[in-house]
N, C-alpha and C. Protein backbone atom coordinates (compact mmCIF):
# COMPACT_ATOMS: atom_id res chain seq x y z
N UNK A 1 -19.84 -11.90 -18.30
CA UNK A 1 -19.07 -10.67 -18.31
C UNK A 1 -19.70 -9.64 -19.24
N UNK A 2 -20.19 -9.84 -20.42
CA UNK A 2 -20.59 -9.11 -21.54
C UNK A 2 -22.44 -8.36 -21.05
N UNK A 3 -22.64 -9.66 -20.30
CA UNK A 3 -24.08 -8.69 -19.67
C UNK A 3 -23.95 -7.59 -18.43
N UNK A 4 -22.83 -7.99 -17.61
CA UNK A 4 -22.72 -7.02 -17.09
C UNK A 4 -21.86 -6.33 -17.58
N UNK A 5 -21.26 -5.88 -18.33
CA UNK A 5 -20.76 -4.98 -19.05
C UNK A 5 -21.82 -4.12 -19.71
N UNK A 6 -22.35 -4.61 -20.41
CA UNK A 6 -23.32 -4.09 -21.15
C UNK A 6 -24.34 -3.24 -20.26
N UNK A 7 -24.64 -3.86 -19.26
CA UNK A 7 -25.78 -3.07 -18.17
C UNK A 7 -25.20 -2.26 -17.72
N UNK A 8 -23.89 -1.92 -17.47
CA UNK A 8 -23.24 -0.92 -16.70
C UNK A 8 -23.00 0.33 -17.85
N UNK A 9 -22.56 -0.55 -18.75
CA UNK A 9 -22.19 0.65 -20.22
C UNK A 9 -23.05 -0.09 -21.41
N UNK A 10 -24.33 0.45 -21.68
CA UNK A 10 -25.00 0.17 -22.25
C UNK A 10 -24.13 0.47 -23.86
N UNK A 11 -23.85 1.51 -24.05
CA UNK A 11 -23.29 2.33 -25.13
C UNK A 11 -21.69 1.63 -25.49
N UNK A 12 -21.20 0.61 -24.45
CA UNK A 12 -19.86 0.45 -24.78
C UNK A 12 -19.69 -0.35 -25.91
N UNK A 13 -17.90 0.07 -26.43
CA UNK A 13 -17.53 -1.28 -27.83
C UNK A 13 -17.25 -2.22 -27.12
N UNK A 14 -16.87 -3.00 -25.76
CA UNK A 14 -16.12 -4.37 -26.00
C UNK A 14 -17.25 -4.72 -25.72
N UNK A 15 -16.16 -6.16 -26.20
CA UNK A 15 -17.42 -7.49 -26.13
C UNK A 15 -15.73 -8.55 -25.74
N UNK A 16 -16.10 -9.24 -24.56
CA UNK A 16 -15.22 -10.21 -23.87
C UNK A 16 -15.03 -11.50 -24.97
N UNK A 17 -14.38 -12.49 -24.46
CA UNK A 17 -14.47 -12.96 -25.18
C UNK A 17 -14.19 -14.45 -24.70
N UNK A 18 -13.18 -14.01 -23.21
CA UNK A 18 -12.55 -14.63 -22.00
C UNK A 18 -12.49 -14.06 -21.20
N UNK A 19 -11.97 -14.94 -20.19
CA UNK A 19 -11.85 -13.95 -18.55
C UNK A 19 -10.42 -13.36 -18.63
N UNK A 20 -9.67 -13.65 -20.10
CA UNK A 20 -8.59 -12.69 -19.64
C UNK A 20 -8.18 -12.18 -21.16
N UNK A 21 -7.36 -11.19 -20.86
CA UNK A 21 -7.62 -10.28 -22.07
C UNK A 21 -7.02 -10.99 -23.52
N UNK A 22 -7.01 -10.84 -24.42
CA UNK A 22 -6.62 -11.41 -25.74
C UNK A 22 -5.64 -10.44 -26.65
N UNK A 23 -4.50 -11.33 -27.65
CA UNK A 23 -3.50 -10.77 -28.13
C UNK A 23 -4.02 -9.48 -28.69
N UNK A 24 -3.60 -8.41 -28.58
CA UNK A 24 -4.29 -7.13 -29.33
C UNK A 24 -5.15 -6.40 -28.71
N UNK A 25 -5.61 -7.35 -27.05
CA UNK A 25 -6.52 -6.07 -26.53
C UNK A 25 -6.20 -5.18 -25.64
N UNK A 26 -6.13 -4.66 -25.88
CA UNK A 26 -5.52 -3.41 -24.36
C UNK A 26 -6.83 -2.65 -23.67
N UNK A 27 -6.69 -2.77 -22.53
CA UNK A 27 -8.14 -1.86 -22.46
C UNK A 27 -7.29 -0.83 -21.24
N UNK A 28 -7.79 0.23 -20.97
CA UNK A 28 -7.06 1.74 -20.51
C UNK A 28 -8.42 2.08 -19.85
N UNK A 29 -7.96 2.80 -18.53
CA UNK A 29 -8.94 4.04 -18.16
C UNK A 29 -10.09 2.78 -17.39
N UNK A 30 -11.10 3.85 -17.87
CA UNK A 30 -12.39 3.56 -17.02
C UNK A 30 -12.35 1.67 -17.75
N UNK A 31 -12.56 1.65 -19.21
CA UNK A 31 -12.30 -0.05 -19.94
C UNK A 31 -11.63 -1.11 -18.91
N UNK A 32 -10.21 -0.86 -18.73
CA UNK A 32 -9.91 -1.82 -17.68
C UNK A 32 -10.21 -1.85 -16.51
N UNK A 33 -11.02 -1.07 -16.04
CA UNK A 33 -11.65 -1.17 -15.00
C UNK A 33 -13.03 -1.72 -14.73
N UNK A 34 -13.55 -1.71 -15.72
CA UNK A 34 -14.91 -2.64 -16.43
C UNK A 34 -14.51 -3.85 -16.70
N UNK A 35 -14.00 -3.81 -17.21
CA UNK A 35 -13.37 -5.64 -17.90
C UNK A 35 -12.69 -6.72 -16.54
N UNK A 36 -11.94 -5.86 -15.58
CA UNK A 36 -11.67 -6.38 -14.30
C UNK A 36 -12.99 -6.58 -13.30
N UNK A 37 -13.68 -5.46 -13.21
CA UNK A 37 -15.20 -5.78 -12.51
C UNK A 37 -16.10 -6.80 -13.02
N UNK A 38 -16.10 -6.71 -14.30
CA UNK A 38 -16.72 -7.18 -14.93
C UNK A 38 -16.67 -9.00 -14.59
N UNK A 39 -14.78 -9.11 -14.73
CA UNK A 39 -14.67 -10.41 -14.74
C UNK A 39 -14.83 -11.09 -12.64
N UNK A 40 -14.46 -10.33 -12.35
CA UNK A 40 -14.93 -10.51 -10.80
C UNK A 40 -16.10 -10.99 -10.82
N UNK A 41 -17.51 -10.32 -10.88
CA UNK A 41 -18.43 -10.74 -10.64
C UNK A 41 -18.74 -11.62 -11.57
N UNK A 42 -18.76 -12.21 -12.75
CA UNK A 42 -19.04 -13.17 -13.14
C UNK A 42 -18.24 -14.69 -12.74
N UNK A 43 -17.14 -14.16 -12.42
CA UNK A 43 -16.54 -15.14 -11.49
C UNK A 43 -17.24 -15.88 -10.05
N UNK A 44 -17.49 -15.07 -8.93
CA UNK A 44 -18.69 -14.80 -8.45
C UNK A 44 -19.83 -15.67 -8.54
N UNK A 45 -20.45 -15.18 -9.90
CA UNK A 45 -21.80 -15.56 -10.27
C UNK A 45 -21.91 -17.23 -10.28
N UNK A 46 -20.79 -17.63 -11.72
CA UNK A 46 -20.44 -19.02 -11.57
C UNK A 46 -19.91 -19.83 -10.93
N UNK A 47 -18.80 -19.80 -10.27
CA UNK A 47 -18.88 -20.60 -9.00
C UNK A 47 -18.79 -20.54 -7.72
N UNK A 48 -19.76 -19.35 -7.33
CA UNK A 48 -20.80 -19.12 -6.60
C UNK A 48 -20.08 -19.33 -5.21
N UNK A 49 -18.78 -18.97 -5.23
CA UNK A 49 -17.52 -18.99 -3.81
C UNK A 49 -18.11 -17.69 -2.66
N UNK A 50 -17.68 -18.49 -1.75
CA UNK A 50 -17.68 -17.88 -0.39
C UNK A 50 -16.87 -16.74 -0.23
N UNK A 51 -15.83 -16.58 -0.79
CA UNK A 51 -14.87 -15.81 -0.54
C UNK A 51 -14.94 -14.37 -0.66
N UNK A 52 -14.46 -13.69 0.44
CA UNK A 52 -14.92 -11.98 0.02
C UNK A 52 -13.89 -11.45 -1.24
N UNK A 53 -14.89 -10.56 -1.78
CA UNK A 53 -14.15 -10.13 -3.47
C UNK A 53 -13.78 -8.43 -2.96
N UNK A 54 -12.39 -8.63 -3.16
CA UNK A 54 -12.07 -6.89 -2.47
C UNK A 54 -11.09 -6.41 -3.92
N UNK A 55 -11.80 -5.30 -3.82
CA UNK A 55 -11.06 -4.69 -5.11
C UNK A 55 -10.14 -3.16 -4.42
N UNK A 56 -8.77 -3.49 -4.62
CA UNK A 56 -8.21 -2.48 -4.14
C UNK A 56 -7.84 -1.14 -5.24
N UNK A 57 -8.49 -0.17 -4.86
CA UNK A 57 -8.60 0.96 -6.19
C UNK A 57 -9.52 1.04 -7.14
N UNK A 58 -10.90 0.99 -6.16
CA UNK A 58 -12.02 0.80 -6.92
C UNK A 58 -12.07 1.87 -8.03
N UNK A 59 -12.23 2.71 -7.92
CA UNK A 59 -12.23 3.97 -9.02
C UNK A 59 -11.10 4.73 -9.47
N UNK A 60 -9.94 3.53 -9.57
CA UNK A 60 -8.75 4.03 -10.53
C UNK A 60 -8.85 4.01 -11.74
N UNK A 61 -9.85 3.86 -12.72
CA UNK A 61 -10.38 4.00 -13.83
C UNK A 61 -11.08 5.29 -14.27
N UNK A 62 -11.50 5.78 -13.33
CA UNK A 62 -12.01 7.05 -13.59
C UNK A 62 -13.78 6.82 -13.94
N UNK A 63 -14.29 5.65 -13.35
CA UNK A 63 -15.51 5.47 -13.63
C UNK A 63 -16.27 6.64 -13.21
N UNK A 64 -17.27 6.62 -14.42
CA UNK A 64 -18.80 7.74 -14.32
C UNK A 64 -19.40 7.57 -13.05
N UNK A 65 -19.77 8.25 -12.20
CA UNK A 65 -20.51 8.45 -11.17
C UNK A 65 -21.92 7.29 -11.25
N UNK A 66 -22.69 7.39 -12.55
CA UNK A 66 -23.76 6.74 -12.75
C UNK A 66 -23.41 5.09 -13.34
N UNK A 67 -22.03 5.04 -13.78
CA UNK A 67 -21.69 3.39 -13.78
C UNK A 67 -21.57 3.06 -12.66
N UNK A 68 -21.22 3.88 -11.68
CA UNK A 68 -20.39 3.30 -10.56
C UNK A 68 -21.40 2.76 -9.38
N UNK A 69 -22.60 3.71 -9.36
CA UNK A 69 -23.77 3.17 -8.42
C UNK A 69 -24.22 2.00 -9.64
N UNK A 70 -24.16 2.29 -10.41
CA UNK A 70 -25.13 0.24 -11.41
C UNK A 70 -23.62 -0.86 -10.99
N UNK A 71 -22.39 -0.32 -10.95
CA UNK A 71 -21.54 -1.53 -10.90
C UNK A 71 -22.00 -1.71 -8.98
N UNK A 72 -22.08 -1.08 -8.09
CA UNK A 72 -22.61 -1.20 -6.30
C UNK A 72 -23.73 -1.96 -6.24
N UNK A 73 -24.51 -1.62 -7.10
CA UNK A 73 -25.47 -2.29 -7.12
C UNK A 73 -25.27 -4.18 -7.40
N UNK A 74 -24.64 -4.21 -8.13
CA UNK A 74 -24.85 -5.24 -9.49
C UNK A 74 -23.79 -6.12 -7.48
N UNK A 75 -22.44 -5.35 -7.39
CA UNK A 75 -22.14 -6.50 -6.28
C UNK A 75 -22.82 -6.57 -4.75
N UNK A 76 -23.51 -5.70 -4.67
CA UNK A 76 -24.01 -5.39 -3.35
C UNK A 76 -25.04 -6.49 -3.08
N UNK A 77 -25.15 -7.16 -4.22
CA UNK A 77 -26.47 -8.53 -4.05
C UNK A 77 -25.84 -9.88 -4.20
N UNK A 78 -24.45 -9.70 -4.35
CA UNK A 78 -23.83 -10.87 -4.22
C UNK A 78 -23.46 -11.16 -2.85
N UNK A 79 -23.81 -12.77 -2.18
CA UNK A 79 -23.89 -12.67 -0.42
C UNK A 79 -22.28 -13.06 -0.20
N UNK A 80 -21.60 -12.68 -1.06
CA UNK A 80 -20.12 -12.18 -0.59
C UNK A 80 -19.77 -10.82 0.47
N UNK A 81 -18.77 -10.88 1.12
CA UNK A 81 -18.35 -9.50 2.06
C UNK A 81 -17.63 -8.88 0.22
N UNK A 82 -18.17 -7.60 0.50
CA UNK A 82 -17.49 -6.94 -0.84
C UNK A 82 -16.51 -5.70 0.39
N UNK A 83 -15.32 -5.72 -0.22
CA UNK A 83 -14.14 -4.70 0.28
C UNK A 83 -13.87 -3.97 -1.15
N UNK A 84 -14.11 -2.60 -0.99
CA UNK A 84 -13.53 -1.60 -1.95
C UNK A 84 -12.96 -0.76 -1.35
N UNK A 85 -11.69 -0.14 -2.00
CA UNK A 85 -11.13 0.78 -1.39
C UNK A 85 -10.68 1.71 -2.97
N UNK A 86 -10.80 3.14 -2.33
CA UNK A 86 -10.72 3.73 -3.25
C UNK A 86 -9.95 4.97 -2.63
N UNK A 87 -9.18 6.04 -3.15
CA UNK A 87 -8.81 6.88 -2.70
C UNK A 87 -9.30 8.17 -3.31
N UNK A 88 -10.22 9.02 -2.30
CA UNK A 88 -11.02 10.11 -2.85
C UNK A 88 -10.67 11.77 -2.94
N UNK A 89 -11.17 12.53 -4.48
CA UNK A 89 -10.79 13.79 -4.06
C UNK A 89 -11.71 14.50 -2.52
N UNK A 90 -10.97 15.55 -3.07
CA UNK A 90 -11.44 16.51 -1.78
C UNK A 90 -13.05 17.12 -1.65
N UNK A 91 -13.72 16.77 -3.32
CA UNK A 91 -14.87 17.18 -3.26
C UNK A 91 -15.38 16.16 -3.30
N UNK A 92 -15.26 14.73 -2.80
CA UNK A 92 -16.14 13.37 -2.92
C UNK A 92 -15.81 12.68 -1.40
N UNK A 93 -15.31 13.67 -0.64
CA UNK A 93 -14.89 12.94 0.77
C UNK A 93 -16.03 12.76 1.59
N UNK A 94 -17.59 13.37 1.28
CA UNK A 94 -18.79 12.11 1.95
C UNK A 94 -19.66 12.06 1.19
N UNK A 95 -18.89 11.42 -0.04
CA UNK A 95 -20.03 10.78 -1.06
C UNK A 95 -20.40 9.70 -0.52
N UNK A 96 -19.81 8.31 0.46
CA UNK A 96 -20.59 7.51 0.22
C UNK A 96 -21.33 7.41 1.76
N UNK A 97 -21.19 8.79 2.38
CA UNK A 97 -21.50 8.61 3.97
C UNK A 97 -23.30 8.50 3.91
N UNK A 98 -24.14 8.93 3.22
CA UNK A 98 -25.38 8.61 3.18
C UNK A 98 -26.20 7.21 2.09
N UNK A 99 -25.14 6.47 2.14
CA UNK A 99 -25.09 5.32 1.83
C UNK A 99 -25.41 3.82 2.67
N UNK A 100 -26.96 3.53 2.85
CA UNK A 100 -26.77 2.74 4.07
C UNK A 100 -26.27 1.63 3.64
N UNK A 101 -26.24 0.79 2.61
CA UNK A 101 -25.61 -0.33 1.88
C UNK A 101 -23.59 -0.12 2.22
N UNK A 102 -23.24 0.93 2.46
CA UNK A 102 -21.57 1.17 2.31
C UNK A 102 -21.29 1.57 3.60
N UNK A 103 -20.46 0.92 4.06
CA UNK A 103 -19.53 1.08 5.62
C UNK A 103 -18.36 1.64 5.06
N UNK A 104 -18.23 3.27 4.81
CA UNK A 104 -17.11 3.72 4.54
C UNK A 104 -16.09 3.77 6.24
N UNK A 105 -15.19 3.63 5.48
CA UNK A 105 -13.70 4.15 6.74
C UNK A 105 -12.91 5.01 6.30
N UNK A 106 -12.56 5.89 6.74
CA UNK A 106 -11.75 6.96 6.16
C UNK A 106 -10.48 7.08 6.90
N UNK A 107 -9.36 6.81 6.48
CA UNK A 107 -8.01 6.32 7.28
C UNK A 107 -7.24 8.10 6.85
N UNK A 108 -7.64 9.05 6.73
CA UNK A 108 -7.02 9.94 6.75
C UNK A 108 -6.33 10.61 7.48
N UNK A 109 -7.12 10.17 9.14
CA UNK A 109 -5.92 10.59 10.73
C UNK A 109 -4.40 9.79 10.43
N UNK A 110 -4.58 8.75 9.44
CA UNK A 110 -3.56 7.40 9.54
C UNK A 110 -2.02 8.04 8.92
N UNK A 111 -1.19 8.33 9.61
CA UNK A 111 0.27 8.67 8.61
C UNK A 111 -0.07 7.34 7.90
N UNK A 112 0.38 8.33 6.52
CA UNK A 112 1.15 6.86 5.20
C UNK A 112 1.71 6.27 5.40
N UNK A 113 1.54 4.70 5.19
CA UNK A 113 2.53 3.90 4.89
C UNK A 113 3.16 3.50 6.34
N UNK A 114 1.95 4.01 7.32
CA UNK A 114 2.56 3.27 8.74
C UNK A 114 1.44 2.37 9.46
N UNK A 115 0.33 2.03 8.84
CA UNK A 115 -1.09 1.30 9.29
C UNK A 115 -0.85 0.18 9.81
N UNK A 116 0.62 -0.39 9.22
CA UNK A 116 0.91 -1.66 9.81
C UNK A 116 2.09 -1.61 10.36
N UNK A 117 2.15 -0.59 10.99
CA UNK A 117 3.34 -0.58 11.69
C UNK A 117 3.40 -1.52 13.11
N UNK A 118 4.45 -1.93 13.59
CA UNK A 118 4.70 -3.31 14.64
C UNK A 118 4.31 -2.64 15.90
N UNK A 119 4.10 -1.68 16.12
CA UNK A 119 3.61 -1.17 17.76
C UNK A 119 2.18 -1.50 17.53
N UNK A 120 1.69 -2.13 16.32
CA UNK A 120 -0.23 -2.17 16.69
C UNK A 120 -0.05 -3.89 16.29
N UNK A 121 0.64 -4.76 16.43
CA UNK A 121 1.10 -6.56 16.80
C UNK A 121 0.17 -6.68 17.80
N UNK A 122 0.21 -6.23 18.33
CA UNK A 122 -0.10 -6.78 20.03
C UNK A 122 -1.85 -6.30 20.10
N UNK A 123 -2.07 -5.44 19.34
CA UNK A 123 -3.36 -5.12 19.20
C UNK A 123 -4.24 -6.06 18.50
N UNK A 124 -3.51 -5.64 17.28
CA UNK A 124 -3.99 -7.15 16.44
C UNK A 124 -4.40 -8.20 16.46
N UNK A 125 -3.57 -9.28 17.38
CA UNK A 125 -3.61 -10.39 18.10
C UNK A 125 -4.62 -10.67 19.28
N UNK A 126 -4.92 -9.60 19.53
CA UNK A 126 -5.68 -9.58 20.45
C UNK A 126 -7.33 -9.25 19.46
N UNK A 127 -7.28 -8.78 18.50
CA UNK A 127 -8.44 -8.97 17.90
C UNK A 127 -8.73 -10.12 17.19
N UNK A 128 -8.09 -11.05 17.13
CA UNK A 128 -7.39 -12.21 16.26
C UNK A 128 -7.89 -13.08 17.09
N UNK A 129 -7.46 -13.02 18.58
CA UNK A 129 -7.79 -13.74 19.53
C UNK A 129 -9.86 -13.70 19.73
N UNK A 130 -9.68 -12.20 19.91
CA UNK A 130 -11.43 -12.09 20.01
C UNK A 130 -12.43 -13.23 19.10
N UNK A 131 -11.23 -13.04 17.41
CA UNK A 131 -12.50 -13.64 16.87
C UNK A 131 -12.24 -15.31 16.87
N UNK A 132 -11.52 -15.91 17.41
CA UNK A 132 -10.98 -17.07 17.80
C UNK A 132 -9.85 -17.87 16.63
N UNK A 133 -8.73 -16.57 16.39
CA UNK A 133 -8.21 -16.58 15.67
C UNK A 133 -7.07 -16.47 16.48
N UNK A 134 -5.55 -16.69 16.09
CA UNK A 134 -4.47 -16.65 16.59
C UNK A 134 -3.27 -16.90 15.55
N UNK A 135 -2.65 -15.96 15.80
CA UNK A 135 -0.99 -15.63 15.26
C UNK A 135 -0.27 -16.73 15.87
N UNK A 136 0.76 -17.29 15.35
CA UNK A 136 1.95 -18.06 15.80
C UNK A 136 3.01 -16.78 15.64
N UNK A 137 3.62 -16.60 16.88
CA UNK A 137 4.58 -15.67 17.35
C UNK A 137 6.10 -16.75 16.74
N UNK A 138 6.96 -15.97 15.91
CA UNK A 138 7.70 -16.26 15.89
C UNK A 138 9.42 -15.91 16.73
């Protein structure tokens, strides 16, 4: 955790100590958002799981532009599926479109808070089915 911390924020004060935070530490802002990345990929690193690592609200920290391509980097070489989702201003809406490493999606046609609404079941299932997957209908 502390090396990639360190490579991302060369200049930073923490220093880990565990994978989870300790009496007295609070970390805020862009910090807990390092210390959570941080502990992901070293998680990751050591036991070396299959499982895709999706971070929902990648840049709710307010990370630097130039941490944020060294933290892409640092997971983009792990042979995990990496899922980030982030929600962008109005002047970063095709930052990551010349990105060939990043399959952005931009759900902005999508009303809020209706993506999973029950008229797209039947769609679903049927992609579920494609990948030889299947719902039990209750």
């Amino acid at each position: 955790m502390n090396q990639f911390y360190k490579a991302v924020d060369p200049d930073g004060r923490l220093s880990f100590r565990s994978l989870f935070s300790q009496k007295g530490e609070n970390f805020s802002g862009s910090e807990n958002t390092e210390f959570y990345l941080a502990k992901l990929y070293a998680l990751a690193c050591v036991l070396q799981h299959p499982f895709p690592i999706i971070v929902d609200g990648f840049r709710e920290g307010e990370i630097a532009s130039e941490k944020e391509d060294m933290i892409l980097d640092f997971f983009l070489k792990l042979p995990n599926q990496i899922i980030l989702t982030t929600t962008l201003k109005e002047e970063e809406r095709d930052k990551y479109l010349n990105k060939s490493s990043i399959n952005p999606i931009n759900y902005e046609r999508n009303q809020p808070s209706h993506i999973l609404n029950s008229s797209y079941v039947d769609d679903f299932c049927d992609i579920l089915r494609d990948m030889n997957l299947s719902l039990r209908k209750k």
